[in-house]
Protein backbone atom coordinates (compact mmCIF):
# COMPACT_ATOMS: atom_id res chain seq x y z
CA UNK A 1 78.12 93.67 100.03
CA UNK A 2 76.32 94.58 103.38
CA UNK A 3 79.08 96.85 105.28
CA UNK A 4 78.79 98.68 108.46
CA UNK A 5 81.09 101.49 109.41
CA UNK A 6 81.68 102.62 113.19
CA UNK A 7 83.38 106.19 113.09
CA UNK A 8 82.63 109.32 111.03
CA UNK A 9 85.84 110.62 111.17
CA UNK A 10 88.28 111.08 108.01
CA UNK A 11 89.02 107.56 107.73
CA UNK A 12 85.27 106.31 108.45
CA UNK A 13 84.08 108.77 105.85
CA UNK A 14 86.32 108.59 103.32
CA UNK A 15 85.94 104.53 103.12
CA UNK A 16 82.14 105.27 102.64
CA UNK A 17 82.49 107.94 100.00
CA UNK A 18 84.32 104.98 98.33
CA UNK A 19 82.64 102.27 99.12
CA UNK A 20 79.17 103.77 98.29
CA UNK A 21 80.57 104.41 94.91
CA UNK A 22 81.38 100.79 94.38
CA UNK A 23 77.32 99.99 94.82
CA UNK A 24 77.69 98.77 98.49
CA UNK A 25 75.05 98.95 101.05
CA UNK A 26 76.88 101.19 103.86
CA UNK A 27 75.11 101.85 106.98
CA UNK A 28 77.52 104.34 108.80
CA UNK A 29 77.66 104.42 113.10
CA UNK A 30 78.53 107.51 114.85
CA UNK A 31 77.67 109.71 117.79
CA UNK A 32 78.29 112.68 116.10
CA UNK A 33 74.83 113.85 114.85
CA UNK A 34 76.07 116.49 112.20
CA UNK A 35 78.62 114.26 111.07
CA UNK A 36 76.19 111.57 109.69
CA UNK A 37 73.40 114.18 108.78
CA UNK A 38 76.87 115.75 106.62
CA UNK A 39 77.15 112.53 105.30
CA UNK A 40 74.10 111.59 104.82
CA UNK A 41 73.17 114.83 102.71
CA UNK A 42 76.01 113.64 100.44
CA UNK A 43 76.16 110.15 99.58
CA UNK A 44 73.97 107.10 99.34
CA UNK A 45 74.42 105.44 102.53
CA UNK A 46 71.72 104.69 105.89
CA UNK A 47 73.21 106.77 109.13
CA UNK A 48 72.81 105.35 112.95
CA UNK A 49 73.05 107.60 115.81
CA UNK A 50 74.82 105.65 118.68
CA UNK A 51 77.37 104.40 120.60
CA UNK A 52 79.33 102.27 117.96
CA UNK A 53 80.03 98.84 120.39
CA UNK A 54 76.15 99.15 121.61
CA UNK A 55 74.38 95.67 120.59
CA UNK A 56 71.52 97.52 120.22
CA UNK A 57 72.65 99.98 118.09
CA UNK A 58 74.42 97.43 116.30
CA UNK A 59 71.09 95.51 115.94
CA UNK A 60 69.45 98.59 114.18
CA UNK A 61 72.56 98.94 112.11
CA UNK A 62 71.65 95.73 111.04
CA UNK A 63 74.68 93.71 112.25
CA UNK A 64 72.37 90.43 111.93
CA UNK A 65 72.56 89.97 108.15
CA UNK A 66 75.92 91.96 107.63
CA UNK A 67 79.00 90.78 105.86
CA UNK A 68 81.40 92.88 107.22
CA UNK A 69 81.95 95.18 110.22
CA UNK A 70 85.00 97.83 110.29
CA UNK A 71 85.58 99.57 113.26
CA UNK A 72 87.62 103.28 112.71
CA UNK A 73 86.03 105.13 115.63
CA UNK A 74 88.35 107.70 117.66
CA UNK A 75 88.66 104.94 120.67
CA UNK A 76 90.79 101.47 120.55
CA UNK A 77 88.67 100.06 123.11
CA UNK A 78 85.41 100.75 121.45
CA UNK A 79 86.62 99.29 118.06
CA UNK A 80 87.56 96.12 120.11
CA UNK A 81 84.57 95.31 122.01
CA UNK A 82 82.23 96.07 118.92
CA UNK A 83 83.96 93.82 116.94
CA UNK A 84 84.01 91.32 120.40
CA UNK A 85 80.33 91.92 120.22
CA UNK A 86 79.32 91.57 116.62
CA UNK A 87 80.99 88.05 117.10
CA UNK A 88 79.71 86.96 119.92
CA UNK A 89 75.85 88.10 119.28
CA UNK A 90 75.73 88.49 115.64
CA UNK A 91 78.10 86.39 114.19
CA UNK A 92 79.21 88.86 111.68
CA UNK A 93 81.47 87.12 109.23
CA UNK A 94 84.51 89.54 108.66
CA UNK A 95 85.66 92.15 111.52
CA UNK A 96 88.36 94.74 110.71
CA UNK A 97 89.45 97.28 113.66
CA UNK A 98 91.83 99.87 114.08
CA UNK A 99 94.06 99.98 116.78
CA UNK A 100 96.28 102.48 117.66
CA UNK A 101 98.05 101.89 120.90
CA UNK A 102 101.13 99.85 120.81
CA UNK A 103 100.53 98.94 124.30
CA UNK A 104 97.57 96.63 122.55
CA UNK A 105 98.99 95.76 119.16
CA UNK A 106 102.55 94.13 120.83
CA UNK A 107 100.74 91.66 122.76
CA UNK A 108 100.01 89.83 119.32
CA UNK A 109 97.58 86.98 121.59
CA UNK A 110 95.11 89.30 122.06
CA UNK A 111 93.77 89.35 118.71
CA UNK A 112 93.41 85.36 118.42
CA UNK A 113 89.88 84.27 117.96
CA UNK A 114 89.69 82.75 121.62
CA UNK A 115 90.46 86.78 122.83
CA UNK A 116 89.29 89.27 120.57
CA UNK A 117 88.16 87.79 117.51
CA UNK A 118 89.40 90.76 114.93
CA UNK A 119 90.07 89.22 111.66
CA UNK A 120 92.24 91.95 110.46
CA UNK A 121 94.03 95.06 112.36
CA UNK A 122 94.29 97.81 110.95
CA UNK A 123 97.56 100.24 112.55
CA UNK A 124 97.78 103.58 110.98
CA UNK A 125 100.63 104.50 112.74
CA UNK A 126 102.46 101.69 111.35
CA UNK A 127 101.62 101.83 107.61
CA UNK A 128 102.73 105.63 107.41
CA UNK A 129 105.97 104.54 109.23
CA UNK A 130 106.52 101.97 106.40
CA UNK A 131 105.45 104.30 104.06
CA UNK A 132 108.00 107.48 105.11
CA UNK A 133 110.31 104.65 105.81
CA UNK A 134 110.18 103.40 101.75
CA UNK A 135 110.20 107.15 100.77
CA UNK A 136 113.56 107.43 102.87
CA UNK A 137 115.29 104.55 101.53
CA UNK A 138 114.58 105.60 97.40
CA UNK A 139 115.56 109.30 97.51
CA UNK A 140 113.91 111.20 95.25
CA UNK A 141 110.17 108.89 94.83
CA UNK A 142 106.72 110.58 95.17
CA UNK A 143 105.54 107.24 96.23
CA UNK A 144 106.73 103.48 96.69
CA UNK A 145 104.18 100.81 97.33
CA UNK A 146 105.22 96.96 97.49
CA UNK A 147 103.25 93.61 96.14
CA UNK A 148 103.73 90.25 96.42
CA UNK A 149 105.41 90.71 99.72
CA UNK A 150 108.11 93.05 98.76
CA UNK A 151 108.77 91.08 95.76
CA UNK A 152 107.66 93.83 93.11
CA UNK A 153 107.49 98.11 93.83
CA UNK A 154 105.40 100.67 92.30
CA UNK A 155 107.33 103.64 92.38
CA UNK A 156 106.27 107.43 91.38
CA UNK A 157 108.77 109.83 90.62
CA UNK A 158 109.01 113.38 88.88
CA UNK A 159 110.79 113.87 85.38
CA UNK A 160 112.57 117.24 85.73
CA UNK A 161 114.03 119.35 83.14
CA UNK A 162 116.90 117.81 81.07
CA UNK A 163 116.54 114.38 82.82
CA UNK A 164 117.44 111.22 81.05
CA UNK A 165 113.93 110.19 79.63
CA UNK A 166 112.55 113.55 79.10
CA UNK A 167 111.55 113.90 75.49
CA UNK A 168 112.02 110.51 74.94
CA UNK A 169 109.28 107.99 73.49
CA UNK A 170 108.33 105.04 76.50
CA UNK A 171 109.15 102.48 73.98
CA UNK A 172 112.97 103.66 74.14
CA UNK A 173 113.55 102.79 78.04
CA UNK A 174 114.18 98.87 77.29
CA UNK A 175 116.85 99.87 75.21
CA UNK A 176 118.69 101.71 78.46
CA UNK A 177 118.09 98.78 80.86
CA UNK A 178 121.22 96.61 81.47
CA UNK A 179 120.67 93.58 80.51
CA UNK A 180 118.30 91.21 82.77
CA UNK A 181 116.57 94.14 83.97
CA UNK A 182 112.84 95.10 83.04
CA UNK A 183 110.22 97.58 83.86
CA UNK A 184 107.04 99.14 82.77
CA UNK A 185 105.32 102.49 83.06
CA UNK A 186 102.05 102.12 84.81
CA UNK A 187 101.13 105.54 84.61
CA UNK A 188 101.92 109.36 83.59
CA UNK A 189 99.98 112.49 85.67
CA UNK A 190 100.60 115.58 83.74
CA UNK A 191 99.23 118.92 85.37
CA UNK A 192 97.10 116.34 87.69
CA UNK A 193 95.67 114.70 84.25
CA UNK A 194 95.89 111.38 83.44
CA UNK A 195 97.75 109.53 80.27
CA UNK A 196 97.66 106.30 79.28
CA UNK A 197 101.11 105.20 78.94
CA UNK A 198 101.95 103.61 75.09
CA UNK A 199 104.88 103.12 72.84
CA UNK A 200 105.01 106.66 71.45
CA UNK A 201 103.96 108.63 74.93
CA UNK A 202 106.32 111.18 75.44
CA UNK A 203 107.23 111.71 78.86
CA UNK A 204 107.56 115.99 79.59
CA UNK A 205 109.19 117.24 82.43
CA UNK A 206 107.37 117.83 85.47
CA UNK A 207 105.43 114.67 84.57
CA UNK A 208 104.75 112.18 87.50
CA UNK A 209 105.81 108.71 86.24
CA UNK A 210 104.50 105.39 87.85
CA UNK A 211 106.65 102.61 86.75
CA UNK A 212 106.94 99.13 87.62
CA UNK A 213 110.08 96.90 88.33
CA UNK A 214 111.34 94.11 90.99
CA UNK A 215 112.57 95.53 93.75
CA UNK A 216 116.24 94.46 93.49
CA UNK A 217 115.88 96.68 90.14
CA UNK A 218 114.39 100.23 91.14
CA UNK A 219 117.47 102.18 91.83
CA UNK A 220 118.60 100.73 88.31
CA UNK A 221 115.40 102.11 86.26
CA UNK A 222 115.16 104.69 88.70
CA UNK A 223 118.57 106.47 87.09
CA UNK A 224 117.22 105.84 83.60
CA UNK A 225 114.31 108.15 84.62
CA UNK A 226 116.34 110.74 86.37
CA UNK A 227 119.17 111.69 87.66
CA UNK A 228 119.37 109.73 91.42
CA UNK A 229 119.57 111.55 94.32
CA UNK A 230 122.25 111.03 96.66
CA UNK A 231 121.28 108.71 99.52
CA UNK A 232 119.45 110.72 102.65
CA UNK A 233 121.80 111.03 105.86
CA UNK A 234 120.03 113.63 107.95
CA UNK A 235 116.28 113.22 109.73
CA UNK A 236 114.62 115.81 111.48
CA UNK A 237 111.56 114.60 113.24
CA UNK A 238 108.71 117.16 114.43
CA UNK A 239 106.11 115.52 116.67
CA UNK A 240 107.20 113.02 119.58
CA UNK A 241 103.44 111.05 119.01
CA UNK A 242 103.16 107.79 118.11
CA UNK A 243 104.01 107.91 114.36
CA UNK A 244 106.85 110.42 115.19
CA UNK A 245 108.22 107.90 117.89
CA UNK A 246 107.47 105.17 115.10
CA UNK A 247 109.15 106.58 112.44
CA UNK A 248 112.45 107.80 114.80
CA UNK A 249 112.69 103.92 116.01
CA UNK A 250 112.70 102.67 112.81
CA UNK A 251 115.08 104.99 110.99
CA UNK A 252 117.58 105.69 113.96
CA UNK A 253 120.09 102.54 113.40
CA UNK A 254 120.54 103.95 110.17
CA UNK A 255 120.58 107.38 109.56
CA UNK A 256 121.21 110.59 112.14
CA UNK A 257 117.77 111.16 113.36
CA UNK A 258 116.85 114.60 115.53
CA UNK A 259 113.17 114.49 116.69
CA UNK A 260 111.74 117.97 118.14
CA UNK A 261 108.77 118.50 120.66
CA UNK A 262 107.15 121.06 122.36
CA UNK A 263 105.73 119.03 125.45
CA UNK A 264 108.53 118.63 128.24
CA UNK A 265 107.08 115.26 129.50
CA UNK A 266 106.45 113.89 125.96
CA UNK A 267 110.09 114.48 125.23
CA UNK A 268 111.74 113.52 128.25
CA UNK A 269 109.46 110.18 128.18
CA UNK A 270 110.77 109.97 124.10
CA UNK A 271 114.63 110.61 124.68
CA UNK A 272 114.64 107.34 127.15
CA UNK A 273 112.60 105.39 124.81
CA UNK A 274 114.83 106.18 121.77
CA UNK A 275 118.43 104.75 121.47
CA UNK A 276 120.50 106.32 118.66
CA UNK A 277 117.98 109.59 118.40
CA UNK A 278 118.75 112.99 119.42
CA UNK A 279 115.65 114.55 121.54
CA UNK A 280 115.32 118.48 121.49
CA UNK A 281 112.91 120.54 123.64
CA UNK A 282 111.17 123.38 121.35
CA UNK A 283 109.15 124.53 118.49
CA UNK A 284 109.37 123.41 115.11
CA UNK A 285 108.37 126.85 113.73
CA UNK A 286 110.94 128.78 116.30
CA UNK A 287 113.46 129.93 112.98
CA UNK A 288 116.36 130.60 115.66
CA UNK A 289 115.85 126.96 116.76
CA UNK A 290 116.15 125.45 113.43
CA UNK A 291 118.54 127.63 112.37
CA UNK A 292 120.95 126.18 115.16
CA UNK A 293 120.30 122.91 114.66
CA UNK A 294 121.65 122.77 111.16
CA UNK A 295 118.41 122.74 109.25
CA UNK A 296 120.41 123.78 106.15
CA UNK A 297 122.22 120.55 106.06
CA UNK A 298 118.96 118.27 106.61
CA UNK A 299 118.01 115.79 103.94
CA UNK A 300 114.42 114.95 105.05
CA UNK A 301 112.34 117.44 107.38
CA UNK A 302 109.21 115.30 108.40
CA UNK A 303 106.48 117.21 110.45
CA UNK A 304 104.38 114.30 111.92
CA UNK A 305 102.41 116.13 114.58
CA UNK A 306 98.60 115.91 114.75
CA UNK A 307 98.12 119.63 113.82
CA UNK A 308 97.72 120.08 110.25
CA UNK A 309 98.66 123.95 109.98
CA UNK A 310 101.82 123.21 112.65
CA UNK A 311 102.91 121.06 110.17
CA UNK A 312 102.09 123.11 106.68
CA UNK A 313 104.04 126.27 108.72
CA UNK A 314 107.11 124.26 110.15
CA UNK A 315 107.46 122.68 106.68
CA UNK A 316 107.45 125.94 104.74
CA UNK A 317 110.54 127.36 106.89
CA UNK A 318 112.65 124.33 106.89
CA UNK A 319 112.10 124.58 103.11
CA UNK A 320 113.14 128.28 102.90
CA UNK A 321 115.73 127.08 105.54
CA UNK A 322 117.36 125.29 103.48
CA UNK A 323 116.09 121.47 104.28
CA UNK A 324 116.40 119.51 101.05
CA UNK A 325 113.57 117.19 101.09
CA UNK A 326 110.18 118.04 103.46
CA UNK A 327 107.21 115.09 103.86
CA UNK A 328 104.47 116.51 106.01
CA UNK A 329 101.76 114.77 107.47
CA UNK A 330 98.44 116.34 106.55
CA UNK A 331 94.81 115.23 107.72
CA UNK A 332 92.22 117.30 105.64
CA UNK A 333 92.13 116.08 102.43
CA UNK A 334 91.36 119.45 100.91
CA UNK A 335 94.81 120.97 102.26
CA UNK A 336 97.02 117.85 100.28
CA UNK A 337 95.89 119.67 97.44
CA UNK A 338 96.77 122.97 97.99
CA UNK A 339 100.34 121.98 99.00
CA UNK A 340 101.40 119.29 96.99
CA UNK A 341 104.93 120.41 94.64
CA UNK A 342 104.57 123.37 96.34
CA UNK A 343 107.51 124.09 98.95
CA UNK A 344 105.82 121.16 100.69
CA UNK A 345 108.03 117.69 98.69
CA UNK A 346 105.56 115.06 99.64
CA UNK A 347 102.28 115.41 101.34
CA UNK A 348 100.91 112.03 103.57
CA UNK A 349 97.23 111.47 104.08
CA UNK A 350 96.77 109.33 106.81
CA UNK A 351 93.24 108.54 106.13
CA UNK A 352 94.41 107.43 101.57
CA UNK A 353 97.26 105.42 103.02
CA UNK A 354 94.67 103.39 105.53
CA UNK A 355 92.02 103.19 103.26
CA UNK A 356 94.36 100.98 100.75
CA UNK A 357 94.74 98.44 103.53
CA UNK A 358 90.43 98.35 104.13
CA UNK A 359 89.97 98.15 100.57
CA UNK A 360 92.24 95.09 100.11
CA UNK A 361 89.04 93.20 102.13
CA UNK A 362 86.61 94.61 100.92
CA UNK A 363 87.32 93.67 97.29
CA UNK A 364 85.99 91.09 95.19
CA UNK A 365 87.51 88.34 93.52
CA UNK A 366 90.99 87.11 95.18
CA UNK A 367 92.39 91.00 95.56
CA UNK A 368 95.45 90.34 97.82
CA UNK A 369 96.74 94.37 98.07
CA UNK A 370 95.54 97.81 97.12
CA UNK A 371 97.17 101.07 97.18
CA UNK A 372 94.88 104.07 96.75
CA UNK A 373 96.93 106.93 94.56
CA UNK A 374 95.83 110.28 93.40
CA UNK A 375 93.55 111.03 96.83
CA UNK A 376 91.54 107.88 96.29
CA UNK A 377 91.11 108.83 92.03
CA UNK A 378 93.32 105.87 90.83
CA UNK A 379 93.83 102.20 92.53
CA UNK A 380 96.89 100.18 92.27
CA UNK A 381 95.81 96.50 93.11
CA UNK A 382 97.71 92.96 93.59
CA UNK A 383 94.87 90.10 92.20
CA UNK A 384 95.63 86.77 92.28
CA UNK A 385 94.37 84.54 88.73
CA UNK A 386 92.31 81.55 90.22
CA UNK A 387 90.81 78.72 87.75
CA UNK A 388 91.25 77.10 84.02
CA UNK A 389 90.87 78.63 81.34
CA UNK A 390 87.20 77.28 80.88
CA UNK A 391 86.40 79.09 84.76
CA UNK A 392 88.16 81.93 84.62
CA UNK A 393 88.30 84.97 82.04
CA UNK A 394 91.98 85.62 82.49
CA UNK A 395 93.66 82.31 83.21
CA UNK A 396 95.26 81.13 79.37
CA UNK A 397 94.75 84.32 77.56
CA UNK A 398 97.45 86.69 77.35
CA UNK A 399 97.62 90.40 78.16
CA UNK A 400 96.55 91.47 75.04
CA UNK A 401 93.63 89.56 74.99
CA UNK A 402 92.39 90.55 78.21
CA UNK A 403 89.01 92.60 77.91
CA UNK A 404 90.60 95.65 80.50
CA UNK A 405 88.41 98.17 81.27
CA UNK A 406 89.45 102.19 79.70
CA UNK A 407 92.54 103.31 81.39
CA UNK A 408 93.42 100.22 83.33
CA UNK A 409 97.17 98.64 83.27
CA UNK A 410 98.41 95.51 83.53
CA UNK A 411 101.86 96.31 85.00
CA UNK A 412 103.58 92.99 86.02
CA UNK A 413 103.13 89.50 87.19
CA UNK A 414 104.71 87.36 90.10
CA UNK A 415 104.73 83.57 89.46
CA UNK A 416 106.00 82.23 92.30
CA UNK A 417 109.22 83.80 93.65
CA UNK A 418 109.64 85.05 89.58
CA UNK A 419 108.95 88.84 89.01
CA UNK A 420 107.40 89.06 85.24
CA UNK A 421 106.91 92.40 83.64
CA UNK A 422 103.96 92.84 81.61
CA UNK A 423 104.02 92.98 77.59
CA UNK A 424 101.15 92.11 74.97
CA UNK A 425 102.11 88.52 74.67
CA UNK A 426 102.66 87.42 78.21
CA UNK A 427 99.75 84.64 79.07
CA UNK A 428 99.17 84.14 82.86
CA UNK A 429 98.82 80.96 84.26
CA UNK A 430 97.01 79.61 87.30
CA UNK A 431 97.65 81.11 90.70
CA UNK A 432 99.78 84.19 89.19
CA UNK A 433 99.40 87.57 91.29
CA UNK A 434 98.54 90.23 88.34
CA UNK A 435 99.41 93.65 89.48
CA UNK A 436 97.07 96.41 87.19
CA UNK A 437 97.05 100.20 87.74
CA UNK A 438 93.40 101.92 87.32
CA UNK A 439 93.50 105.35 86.11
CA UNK A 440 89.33 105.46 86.84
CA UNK A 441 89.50 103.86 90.37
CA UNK A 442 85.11 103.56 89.25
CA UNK A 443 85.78 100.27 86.71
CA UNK A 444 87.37 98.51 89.93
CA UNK A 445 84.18 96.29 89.44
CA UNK A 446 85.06 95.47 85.90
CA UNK A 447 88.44 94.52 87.04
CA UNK A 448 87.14 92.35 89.87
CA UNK A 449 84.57 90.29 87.88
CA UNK A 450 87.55 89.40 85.26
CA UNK A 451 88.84 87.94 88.93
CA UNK A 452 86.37 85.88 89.45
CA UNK A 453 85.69 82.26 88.65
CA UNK A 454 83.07 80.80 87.01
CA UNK A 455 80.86 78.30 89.09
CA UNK A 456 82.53 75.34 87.56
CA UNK A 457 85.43 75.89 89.11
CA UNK A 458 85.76 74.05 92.05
């Protein structure tokens, strides 16, 4: 596929580190001259020095033969008119742009194909708000990521010391499910290694578990795996910009939410924006401050400011504090490392969690959803089976005949509104949406040709 990228920031880089491993031809747009010389230096990919929403530089980019154009410069407005303008002079099939500002994304009219003809929008903010907003409603998850529109979660969660499962075979869980209630391990991570899960896997404590179950079910398997948490009452908020704001307006109805910020304006502009959510004036890493607010009785400490070391520090003393649970927003990739079940609980990459949402259109074969895990290692992807079983090479075999590529999963199937979890003998059936976990995120292209229909089918 012929794919041109606008922005070499974190997001615009990452996507062509993994897009250029997939065999794409990337041609990659910035203005920033050491950026793309960086990048350039590193990975297989052409580099255009420019002003992203430029026809010209779009021409040389070669916008006239392209498949797909995704805007993820710094600027809303320049991701909008190059996508206005690879319509309008270069027909470019698909356009996918970022957009930040709310004051754009609520005015839903101006992303019709008669405005701004953006196929898909892309909202950071929002997907990390969904995402802290899942990790706040199943204490005690690494991760939770939802398919077939909420029907189905993937959930990641640590086995500690003298939990329920731990030195326990995988084959013994069925046996402590209530009855009607099914789920499958996707994946273990021990020490940051990967196991394929099977009948006689042990799981060890400290392991991180993926497993698989309907939604209505995951607080259920959830307290098979380990003891559950009690539910989280307490927010404390660091950062009043827009996924800070996000995050407060979506939690505040339900739980006691305190958001802190340093600017005066910001936080006089939040506190008459916000309805149920208590505004302080201050700094997150001010001990005294924290101290007086209670931080000892806080369930979930989230520093969601744009400063990665800001939120690393103010994490790290809410911890020793006392706080119970801290998620902290970090932007290098190379710093989620060296935090991660350290005092920091949960560490969010802004750039992994958009990439998922890209990568769902880039795809081949019908690939409805993808979740990049493991900083971009593993994939967790939603396909939907299309065909007969003479077109297609999944559609009337079961899962044990299915020729899966090393370390791939098939975890569970929707049919319809019916959640199906995977085993050996399950056959799919036109039109079902096949969830699979990838261990090796590099045999995605194995997994998409099995996807894809045979010419016949029509």
């Amino acid at each position: 596929m012929k794919i041109i990228i606008l922005g070499a920031g974190q997001v615009g880089s990452s996507l062509a580190e993994n897009l250029t491993n997939e065999a794409n031809d990337i041609t990659l747009v910035d203005k920033n001259e050491a950026a793309l010389l960086a990048l350039q230096d590193r990975l297989d990919l052409r580099t255009i020095y420019g002003h992203a929403s430029h026809p010209d530089i779009l021409s040389r980019a070669g916008a006239d033969d392209a498949d797909m154009l995704i805007a993820v410069t710094d600027s809303d407005e320049t991701n909008m008119l190059a996508c206005q303008v690879a319509y309008t002079i270069f027909h470019t099939p698909t356009k996918i742009a970022r957009v930040r500002s709310v004051e754009y994304l609520k005015h839903k009219r101006l992303f019709s194909q008669e405005a701004l003809p953006i196929d898909v929008l892309i909202s950071p903010e929002q997907i990390i708000t969904d995402y802290i907003q899942r990790l706040i409603q199943h204490p005690g998850t690494l991760q939770v990521l939802d398919f077939a529109n909420g029907q189905v979660q993937l959930v990641g969660v640590r086995a500690y010391y003298g939990g329920p499962m731990v030195g326990h075979e995988l084959r013994e869980i069925g046996a402590h499910m209530p009855k009607g209630v099914d789920t499958r391990v996707a994946a273990i991570y021990r020490q940051d290694r990967a196991i394929i899960p099977e009948g006689h896997t042990l799981i060890e404590a400290d392991d991180e578990v993926f497993f698989i179950a309907a939604t209505e079910h995951i607080s259920t398997v959830m307290s098979e795996l380990r003891r559950l948490d009690t539910p989280y009452r307490r927010i404390m908020i660091v950062g009043g910009g827009n996924i800070g704001k996000r995050v407060a307006k979506a939690l505040e109805n339900d739980y006691q939410v305190k958001l802190i910020d340093h600017n005066v304006a910001r936080a006089n502009e939040i506190s008459n924006e916000l309805n149920n959510t208590m505004v302080l004036l201050g700094d997150a890493a001010d001990e005294e401050l924290l101290q007086e607010e209670n931080i000892e009785s806080i369930d979930v400490f989230c520093a969601l400011t744009n400063d990665d070391e800001a939120n690393i520090l103010s994490s790290m003393l809410a911890k020793r504090l006392g706080a119970r649970k801290v998620m902290t927003l970090i932007n290098r990739a190379a710093y989620v490392d060296l935090v991660q079940s350290g005092d920091i609980d949960i560490a969010i990459s802004p750039q992994q969690s958009t990439i998922g949402s890209l990568l769902t259109h880039v795809r081949r074969g019908d690939v409805v959803k993808v979740h990049s895990l493991r900083r971009g290692a593993a994939e967790a992807i939603e396909a939907i089976a299309h065909g007969s079983k003479e077109s297609s090479r999944v559609v009337g075999l079961s899962i044990g005949e299915l020729k899966l590529p090393q370390g791939t999963t098939v975890a569970a199937i929707v049919r319809g509104n019916q959640v199906i979890i995977a085993h050996h003998d399950i056959v799919i059936e036109p039109e079902d949406h096949v969830i699979l976990f990838l261990i090796d995120k590099n045999r995605i292209s194995e997994v998409e040709k099995l996807f894809q229909v045979g010419i016949t089918f029509i």
